[in-house]
C-alpha atoms as a PDB file:
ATOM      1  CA  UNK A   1     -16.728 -51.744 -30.142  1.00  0.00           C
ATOM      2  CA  UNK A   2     -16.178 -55.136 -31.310  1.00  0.00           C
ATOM      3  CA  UNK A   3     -19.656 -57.399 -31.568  1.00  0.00           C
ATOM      4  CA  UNK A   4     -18.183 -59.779 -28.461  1.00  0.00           C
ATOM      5  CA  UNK A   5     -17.476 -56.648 -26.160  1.00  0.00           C
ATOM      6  CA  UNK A   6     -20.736 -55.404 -27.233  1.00  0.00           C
ATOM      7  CA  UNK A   7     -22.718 -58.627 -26.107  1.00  0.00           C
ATOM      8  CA  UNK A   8     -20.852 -58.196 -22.788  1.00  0.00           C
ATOM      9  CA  UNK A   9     -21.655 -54.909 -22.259  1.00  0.00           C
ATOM     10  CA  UNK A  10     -24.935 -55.464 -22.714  1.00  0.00           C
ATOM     11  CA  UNK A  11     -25.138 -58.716 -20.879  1.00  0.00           C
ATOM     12  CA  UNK A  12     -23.559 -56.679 -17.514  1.00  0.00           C
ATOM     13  CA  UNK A  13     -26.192 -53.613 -17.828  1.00  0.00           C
ATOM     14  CA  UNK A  14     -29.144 -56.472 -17.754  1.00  0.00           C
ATOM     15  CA  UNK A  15     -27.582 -58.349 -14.710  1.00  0.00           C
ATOM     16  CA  UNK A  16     -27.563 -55.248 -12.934  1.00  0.00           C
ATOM     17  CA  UNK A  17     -31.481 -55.236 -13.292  1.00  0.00           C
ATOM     18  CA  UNK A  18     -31.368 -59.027 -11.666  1.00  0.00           C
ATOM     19  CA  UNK A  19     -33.758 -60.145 -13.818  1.00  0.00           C
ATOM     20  CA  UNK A  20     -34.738 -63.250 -11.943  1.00  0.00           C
ATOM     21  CA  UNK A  21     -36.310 -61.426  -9.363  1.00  0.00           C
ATOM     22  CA  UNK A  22     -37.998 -58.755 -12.048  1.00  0.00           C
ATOM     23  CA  UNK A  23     -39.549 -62.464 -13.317  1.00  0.00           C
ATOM     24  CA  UNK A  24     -40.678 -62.858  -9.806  1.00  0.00           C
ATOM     25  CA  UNK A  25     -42.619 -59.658  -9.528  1.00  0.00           C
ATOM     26  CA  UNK A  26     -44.046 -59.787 -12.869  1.00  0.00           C
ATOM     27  CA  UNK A  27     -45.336 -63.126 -11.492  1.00  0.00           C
ATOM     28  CA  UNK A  28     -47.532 -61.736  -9.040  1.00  0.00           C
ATOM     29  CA  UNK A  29     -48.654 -58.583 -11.103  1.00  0.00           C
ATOM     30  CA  UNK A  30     -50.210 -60.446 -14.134  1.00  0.00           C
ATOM     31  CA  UNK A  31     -52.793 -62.587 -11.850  1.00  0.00           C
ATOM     32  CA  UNK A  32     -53.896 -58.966  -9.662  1.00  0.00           C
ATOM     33  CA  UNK A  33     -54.504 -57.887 -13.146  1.00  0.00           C
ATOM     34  CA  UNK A  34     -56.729 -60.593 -13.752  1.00  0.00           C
ATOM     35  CA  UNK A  35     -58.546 -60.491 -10.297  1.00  0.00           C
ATOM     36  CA  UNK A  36     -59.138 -56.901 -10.113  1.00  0.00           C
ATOM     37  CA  UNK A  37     -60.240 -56.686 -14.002  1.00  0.00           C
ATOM     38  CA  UNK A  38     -62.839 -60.293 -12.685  1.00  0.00           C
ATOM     39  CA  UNK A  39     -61.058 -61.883 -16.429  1.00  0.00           C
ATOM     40  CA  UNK A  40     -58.579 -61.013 -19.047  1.00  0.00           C
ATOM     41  CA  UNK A  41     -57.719 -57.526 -19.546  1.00  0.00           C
ATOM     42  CA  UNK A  42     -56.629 -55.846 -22.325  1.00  0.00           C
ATOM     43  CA  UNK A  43     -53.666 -57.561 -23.427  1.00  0.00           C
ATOM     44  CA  UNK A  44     -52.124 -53.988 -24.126  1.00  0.00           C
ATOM     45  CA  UNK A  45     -52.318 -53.205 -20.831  1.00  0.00           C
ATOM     46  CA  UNK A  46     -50.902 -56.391 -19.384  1.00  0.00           C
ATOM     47  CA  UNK A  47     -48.251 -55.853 -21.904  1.00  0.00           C
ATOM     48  CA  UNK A  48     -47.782 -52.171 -20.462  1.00  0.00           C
ATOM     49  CA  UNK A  49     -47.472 -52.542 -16.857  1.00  0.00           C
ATOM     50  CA  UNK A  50     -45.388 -55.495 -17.311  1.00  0.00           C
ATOM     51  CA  UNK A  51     -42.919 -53.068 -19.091  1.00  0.00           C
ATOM     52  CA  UNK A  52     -43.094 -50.255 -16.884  1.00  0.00           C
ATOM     53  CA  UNK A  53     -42.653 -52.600 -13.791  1.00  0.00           C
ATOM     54  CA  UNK A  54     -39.746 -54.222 -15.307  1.00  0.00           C
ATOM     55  CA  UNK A  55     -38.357 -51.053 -15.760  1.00  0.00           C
ATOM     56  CA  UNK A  56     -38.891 -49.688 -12.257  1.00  0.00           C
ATOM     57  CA  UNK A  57     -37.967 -53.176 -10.855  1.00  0.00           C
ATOM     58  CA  UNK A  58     -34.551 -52.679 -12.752  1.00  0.00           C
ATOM     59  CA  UNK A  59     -33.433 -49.233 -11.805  1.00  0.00           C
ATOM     60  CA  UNK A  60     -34.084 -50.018  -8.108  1.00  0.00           C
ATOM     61  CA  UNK A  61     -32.152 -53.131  -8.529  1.00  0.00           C
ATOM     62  CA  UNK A  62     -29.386 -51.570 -10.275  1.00  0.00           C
ATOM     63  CA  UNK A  63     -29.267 -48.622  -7.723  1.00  0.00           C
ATOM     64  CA  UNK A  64     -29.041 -51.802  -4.937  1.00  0.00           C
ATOM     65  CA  UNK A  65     -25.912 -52.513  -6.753  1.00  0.00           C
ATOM     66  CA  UNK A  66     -24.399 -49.530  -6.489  1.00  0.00           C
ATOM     67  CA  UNK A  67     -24.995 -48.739  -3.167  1.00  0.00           C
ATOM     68  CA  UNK A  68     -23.503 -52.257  -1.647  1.00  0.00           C
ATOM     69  CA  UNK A  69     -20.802 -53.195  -4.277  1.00  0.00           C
ATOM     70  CA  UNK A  70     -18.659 -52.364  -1.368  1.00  0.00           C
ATOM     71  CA  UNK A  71     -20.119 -55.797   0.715  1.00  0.00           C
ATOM     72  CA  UNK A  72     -21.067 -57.176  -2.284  1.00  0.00           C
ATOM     73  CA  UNK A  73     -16.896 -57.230  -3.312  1.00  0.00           C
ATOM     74  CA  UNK A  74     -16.324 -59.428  -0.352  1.00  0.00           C
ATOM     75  CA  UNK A  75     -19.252 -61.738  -0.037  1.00  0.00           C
ATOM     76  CA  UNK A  76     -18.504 -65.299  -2.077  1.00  0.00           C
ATOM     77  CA  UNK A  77     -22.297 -65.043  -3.675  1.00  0.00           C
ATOM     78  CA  UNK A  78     -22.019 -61.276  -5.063  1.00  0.00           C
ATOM     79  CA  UNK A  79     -18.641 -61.320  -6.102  1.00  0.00           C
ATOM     80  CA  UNK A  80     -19.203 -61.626  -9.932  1.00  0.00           C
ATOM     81  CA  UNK A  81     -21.621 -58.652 -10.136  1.00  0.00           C
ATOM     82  CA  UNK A  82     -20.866 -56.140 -12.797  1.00  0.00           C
ATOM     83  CA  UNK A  83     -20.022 -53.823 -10.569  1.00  0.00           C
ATOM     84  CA  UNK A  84     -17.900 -56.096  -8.394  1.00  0.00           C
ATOM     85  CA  UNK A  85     -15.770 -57.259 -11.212  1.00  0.00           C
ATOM     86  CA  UNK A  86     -15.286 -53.545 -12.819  1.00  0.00           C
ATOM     87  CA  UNK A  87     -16.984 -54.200 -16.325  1.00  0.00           C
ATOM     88  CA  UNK A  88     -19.173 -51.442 -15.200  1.00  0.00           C
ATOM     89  CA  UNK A  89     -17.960 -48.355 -13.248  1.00  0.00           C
ATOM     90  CA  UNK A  90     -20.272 -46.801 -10.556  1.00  0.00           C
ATOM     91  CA  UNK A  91     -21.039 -43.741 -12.538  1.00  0.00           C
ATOM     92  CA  UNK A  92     -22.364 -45.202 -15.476  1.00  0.00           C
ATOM     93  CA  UNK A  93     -24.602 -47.585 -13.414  1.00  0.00           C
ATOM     94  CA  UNK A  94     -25.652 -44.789 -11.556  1.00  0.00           C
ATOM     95  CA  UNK A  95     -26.886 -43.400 -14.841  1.00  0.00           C
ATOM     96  CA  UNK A  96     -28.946 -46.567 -16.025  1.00  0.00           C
ATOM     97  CA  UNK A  97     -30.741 -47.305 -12.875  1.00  0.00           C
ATOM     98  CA  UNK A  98     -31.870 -43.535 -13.115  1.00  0.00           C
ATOM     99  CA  UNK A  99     -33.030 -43.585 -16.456  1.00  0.00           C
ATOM    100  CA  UNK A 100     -34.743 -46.872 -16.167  1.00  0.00           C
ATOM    101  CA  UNK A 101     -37.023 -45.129 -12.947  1.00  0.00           C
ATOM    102  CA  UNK A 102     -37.610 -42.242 -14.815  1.00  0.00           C
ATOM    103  CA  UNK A 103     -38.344 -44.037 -18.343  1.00  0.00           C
ATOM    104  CA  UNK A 104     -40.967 -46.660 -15.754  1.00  0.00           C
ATOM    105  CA  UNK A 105     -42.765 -43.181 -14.255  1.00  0.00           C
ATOM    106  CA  UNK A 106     -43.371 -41.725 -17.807  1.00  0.00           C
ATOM    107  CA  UNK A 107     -44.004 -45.246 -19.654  1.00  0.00           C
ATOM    108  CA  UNK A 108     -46.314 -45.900 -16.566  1.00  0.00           C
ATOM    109  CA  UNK A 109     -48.178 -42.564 -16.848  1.00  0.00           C
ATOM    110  CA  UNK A 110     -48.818 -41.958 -20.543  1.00  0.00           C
ATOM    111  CA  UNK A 111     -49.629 -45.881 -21.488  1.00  0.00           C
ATOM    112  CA  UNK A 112     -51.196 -46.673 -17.869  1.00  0.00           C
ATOM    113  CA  UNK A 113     -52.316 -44.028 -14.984  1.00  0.00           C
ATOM    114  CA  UNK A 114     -50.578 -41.861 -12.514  1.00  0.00           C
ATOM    115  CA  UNK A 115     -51.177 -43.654  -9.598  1.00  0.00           C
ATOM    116  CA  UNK A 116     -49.420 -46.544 -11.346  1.00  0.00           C
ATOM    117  CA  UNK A 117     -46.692 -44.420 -11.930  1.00  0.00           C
ATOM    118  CA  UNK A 118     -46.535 -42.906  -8.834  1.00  0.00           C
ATOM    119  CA  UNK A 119     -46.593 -46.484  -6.507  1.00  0.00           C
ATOM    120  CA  UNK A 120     -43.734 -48.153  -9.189  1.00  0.00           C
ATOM    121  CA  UNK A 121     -41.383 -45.340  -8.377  1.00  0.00           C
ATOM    122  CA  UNK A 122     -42.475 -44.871  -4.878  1.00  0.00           C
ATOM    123  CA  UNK A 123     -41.462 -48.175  -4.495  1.00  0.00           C
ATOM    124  CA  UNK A 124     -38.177 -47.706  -5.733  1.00  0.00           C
ATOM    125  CA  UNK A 125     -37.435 -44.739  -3.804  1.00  0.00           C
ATOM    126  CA  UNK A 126     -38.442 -47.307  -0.368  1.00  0.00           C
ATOM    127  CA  UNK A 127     -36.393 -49.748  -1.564  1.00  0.00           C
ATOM    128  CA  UNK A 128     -33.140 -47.826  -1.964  1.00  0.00           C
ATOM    129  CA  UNK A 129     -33.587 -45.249   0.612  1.00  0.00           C
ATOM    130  CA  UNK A 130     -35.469 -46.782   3.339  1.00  0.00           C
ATOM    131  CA  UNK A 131     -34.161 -50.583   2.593  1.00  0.00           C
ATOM    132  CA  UNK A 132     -30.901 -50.112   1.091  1.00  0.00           C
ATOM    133  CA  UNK A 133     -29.264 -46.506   2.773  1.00  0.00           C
ATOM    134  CA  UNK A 134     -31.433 -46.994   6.070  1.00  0.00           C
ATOM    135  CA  UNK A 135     -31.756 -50.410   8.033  1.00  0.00           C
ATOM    136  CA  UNK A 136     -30.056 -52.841   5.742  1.00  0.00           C
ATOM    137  CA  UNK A 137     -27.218 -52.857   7.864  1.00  0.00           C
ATOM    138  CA  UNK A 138     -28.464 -51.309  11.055  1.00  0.00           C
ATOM    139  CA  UNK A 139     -31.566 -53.208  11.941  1.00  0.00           C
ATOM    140  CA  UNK A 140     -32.494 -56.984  12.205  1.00  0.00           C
ATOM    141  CA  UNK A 141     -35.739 -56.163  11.546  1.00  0.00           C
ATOM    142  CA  UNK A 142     -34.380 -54.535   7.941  1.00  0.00           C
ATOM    143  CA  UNK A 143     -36.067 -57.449   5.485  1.00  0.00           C
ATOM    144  CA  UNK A 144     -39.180 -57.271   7.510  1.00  0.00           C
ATOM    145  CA  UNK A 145     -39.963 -53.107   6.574  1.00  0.00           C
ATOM    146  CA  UNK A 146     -37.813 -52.579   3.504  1.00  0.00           C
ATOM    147  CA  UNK A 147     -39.283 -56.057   1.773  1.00  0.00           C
ATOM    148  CA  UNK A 148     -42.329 -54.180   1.369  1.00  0.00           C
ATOM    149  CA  UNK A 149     -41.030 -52.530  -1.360  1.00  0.00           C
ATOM    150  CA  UNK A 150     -41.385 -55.803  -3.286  1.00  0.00           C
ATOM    151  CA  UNK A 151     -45.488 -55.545  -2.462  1.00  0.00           C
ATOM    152  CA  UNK A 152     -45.918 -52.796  -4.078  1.00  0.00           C
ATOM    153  CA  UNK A 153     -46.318 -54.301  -8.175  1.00  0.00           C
ATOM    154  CA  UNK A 154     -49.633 -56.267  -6.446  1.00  0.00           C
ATOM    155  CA  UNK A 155     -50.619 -52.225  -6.144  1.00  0.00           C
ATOM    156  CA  UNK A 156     -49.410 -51.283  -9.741  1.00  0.00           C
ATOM    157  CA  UNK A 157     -51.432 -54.389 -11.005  1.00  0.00           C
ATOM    158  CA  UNK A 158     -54.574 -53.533  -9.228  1.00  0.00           C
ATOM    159  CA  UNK A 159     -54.879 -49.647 -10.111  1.00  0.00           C
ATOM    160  CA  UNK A 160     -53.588 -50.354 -13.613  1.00  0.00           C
ATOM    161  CA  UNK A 161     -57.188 -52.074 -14.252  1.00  0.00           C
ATOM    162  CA  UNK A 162     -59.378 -49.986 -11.619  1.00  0.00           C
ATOM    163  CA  UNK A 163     -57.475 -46.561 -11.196  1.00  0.00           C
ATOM    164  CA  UNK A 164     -57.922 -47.275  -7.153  1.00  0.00           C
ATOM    165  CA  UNK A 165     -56.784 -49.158  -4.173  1.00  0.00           C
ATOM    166  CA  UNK A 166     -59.416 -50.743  -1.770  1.00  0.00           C
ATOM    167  CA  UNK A 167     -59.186 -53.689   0.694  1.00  0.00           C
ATOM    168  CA  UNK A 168     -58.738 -56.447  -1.893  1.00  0.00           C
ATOM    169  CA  UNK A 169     -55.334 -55.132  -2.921  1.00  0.00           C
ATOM    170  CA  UNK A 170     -54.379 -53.913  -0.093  1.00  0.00           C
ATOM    171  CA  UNK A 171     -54.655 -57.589   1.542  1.00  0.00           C
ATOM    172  CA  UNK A 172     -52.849 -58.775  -1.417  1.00  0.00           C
ATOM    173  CA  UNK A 173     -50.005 -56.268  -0.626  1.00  0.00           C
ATOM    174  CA  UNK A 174     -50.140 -57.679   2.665  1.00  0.00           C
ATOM    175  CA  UNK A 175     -49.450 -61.561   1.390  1.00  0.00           C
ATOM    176  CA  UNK A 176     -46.430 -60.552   0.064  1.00  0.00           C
ATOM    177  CA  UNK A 177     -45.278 -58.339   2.658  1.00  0.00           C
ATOM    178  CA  UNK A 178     -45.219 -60.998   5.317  1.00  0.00           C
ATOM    179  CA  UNK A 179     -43.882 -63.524   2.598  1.00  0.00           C
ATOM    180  CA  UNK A 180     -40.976 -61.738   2.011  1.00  0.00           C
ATOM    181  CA  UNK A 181     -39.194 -62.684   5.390  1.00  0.00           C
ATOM    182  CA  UNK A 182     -39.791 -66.164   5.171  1.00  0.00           C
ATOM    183  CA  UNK A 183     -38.107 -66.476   2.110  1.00  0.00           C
ATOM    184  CA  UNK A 184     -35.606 -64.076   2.196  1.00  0.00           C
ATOM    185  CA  UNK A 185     -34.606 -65.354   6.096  1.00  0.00           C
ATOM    186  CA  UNK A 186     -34.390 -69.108   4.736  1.00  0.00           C
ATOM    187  CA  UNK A 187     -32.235 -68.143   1.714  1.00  0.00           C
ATOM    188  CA  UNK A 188     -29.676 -66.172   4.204  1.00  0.00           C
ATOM    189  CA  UNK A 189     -29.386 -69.239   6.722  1.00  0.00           C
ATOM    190  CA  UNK A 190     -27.464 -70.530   3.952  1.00  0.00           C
ATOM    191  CA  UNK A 191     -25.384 -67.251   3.925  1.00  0.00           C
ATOM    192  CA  UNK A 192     -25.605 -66.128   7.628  1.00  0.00           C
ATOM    193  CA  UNK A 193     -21.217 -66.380   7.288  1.00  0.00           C
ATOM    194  CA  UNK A 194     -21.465 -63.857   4.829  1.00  0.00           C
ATOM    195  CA  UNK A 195     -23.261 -61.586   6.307  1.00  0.00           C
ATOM    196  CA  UNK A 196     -21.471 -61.441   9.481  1.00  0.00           C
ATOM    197  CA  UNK A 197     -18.579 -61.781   7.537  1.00  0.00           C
ATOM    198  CA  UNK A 198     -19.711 -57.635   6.056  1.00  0.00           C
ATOM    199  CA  UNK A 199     -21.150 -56.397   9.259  1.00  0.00           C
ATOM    200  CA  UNK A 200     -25.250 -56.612   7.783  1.00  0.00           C
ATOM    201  CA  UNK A 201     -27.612 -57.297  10.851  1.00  0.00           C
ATOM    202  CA  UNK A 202     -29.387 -60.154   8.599  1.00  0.00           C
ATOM    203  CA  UNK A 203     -31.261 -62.599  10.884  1.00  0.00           C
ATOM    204  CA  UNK A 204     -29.579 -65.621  10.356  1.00  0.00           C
ATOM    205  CA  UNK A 205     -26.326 -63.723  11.406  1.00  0.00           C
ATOM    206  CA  UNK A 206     -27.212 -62.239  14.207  1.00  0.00           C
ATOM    207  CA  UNK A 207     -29.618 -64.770  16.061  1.00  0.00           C
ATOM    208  CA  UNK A 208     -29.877 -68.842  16.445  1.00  0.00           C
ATOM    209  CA  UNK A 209     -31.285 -70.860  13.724  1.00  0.00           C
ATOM    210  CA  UNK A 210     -34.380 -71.270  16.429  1.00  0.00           C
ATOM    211  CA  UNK A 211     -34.846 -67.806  16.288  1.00  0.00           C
ATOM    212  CA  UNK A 212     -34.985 -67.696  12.895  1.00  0.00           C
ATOM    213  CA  UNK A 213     -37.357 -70.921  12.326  1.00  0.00           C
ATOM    214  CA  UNK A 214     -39.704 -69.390  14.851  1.00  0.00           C
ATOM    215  CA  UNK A 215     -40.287 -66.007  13.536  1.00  0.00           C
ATOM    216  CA  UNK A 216     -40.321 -68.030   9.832  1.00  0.00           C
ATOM    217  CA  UNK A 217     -43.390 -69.762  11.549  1.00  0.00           C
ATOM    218  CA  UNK A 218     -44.858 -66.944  12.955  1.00  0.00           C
ATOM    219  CA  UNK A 219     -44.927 -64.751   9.265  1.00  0.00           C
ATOM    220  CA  UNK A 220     -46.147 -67.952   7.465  1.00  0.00           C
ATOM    221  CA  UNK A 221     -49.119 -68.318   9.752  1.00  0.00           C
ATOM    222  CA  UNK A 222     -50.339 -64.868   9.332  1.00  0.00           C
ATOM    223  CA  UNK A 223     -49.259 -64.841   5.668  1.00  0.00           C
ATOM    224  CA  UNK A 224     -51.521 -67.760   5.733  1.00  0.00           C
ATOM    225  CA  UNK A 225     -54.271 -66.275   7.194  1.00  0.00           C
ATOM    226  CA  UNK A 226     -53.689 -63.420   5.036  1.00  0.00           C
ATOM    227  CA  UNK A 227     -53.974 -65.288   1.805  1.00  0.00           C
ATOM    228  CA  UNK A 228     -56.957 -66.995   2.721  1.00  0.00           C
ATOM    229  CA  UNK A 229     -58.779 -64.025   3.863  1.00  0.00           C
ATOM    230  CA  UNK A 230     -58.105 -61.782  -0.105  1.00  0.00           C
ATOM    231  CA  UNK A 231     -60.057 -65.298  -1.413  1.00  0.00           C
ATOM    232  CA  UNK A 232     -62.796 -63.970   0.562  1.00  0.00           C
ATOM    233  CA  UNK A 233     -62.910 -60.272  -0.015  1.00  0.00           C
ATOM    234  CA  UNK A 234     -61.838 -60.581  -3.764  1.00  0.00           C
ATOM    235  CA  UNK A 235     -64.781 -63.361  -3.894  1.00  0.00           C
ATOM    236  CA  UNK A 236     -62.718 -66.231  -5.369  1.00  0.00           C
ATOM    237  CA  UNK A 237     -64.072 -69.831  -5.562  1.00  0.00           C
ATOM    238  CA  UNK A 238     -62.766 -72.859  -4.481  1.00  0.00           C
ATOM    239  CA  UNK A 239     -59.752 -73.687  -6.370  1.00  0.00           C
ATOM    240  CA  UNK A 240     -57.858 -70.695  -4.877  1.00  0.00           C
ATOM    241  CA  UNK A 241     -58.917 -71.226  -1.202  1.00  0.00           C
ATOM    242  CA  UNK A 242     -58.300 -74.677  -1.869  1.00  0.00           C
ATOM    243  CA  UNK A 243     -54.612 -73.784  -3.114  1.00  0.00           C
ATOM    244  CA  UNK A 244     -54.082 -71.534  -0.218  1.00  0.00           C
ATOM    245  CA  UNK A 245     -55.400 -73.865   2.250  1.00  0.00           C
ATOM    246  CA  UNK A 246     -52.988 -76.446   1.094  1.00  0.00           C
ATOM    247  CA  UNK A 247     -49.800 -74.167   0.050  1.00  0.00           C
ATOM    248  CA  UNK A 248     -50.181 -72.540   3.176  1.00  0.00           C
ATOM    249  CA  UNK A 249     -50.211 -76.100   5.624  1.00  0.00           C
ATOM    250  CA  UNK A 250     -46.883 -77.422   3.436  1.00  0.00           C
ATOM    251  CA  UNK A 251     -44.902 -73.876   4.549  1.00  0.00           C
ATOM    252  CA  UNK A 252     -46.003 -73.989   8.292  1.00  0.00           C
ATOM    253  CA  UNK A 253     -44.653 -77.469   7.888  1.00  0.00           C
ATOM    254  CA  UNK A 254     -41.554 -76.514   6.471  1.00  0.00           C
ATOM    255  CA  UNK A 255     -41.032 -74.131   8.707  1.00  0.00           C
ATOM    256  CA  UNK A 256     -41.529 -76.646  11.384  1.00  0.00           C
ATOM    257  CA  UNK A 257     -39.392 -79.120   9.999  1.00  0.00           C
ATOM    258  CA  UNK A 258     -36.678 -75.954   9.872  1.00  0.00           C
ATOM    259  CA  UNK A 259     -37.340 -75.675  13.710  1.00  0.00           C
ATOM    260  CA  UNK A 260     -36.538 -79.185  14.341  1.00  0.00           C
ATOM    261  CA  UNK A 261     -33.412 -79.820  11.954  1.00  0.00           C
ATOM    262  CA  UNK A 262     -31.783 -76.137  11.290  1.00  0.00           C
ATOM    263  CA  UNK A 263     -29.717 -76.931   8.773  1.00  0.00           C
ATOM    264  CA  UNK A 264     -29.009 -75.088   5.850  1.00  0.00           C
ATOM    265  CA  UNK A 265     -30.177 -77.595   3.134  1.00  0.00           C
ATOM    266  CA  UNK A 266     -33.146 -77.619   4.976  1.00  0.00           C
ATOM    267  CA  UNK A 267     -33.547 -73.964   4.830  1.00  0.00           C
ATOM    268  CA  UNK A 268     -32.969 -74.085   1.159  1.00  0.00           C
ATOM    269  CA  UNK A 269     -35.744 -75.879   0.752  1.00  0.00           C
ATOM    270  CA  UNK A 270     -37.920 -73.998   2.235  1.00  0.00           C
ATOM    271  CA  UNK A 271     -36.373 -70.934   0.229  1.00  0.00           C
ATOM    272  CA  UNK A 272     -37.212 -73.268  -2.968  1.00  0.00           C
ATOM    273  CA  UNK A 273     -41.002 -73.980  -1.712  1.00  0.00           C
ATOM    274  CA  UNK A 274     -41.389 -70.631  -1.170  1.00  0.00           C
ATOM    275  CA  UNK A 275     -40.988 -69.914  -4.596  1.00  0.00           C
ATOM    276  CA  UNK A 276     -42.899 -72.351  -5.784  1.00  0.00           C
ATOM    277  CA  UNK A 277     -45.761 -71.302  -3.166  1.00  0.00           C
ATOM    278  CA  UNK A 278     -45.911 -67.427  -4.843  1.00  0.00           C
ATOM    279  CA  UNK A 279     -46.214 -69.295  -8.442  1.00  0.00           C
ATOM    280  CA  UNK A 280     -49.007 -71.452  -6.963  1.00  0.00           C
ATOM    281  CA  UNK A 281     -51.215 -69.320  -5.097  1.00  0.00           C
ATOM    282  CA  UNK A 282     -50.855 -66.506  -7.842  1.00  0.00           C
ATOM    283  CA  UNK A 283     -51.831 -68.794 -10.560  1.00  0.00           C
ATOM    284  CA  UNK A 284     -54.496 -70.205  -8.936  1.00  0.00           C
ATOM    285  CA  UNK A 285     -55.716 -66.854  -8.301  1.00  0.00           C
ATOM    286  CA  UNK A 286     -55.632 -65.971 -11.903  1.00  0.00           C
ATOM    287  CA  UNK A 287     -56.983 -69.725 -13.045  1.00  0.00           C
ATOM    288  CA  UNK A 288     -59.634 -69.208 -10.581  1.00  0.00           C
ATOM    289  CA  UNK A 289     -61.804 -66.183 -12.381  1.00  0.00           C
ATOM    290  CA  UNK A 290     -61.696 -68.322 -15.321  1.00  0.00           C
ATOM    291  CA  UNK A 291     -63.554 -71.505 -13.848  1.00  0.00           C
END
């Protein structure tokens, strides 16, 4: 195989993974590490779970692709995916997403625990089965249960350092889990013609923009609440309830200011804040057992 094809091989295996969002997860693992270990731990182990969670994040990613490259062939956003444009058949990506879960469960369990191990592929098997097979295009309500596949690292970070799950993490789980509509609902206002375009019951397509913007609000507030109630029980200081405080006050806004305007470039930036929120409150988090 000549060294171009090679390059584009590999380049079409890795976008199956979607490694933007692995970057995403990985985001929020590294700073539970750092809470539930109270400072730095072992940079072996950071290094460990970060592989292991890439890994799993992959093969559930990759297994997503498989499952909708039917939609994914007609909507204008998913139409260069690997399996979309035929550099990869079916088959074969079948094949990598599977090894990559069951690589992530043993690399989890001999370098980390078993519960690690057993939540990372867990969480895969949600995601595709529950998420992907089940209510993704059945239910309205399908970001809301299967996004909670995407808490589940916060989990794999926590019991990587402790080897249990208590309240702290579990709160945790629940930031993300009622962060995941908000920014998942703003991203598909943008798309809502897409995805009545290929029949999948996403918000946007299936209710008004006002709809939408109110149950955005609704999330944020208790994902605010949320957030500022793991400061408590994890005993952080100031600078994180200070950073959830404030992150927290500019997403109500901007869900507000969605309400009012309900347009899509409004909605995108509220997709783009809620990126930046994760980044924020994580970090601060992380920064915070250091000061």
């Amino acid at each position: 195989m000549p060294a171009t094809k090679a390059r584009a091989t590999i380049a079409s295996y890795v976008a199956l993974t979607k490694p933007r969002i692995i970057e995403l997860l990985l985001v929020t693992t590294v700073p539970t590490m750092i809470v539930a270990q109270r400072g730095l731990p072992p940079v072996w182990l950071i290094g460990a779970v970060i592989a292991g969670g890439a890994l799993a994040a992959g093969g559930a990613n990759a297994l997503n692709m498989v499952i909708d490259r039917d939609i994914d062939s007609v909507m204008k956003r998913t139409q260069d995916r690997p399996l979309v444009t035929g550099e990869i058949s079916p088959r074969n990506a079948l094949v990598f997403a599977v090894t990559l879960e069951v690589a992530a469960f043993v690399w989890l369990w001999l370098m980390v625990n078993l519960l690690s191990a057993v939540l990372a592929v867990s969480a895969t098997l949600f995601y595709v089965f529950v998420y992907s097979l089940w209510l993704k295009r059945r239910s309205e309500r399908n970001i809301v249960i299967g996004g909670a596949a995407g808490a589940v690292p916060v989990l794999v970070g926590w019991t990587a350092v402790t080897g249990r799950l208590d309240w702290a993490p579990l709160l945790l789980f629940a930031v993300i889990f009622y962060w995941t509509p908000p920014h998942f609902w703003a991203l598909a206002v943008r798309y809502r013609d897409d995805y009545a375009q290929v029949g999948v019951p996403m918000l946007p397509a299936v209710r008004s923009i006002r709809t939408v913007a109110l149950r955005i609000i609704a999330y944020t507030v208790v994902l605010w609440a949320t957030s500022l109630a793991f400061g408590f029980v994890a005993e952080l200081g100031p600078l994180y309830l200070a950073t959830a405080l404030v992150t927290g006050v500019i997403f109500v806004a901007l869900g507000i200011r969605l309400l009012r305007h309900g347009t899509p470039q409004v909605a995108m930036g509220l997709f783009n804040w809620s990126i930046t929120y994760i980044v924020l409150l994580f970090g601060a988090m992380a920064v915070d057992r250091f000061v």
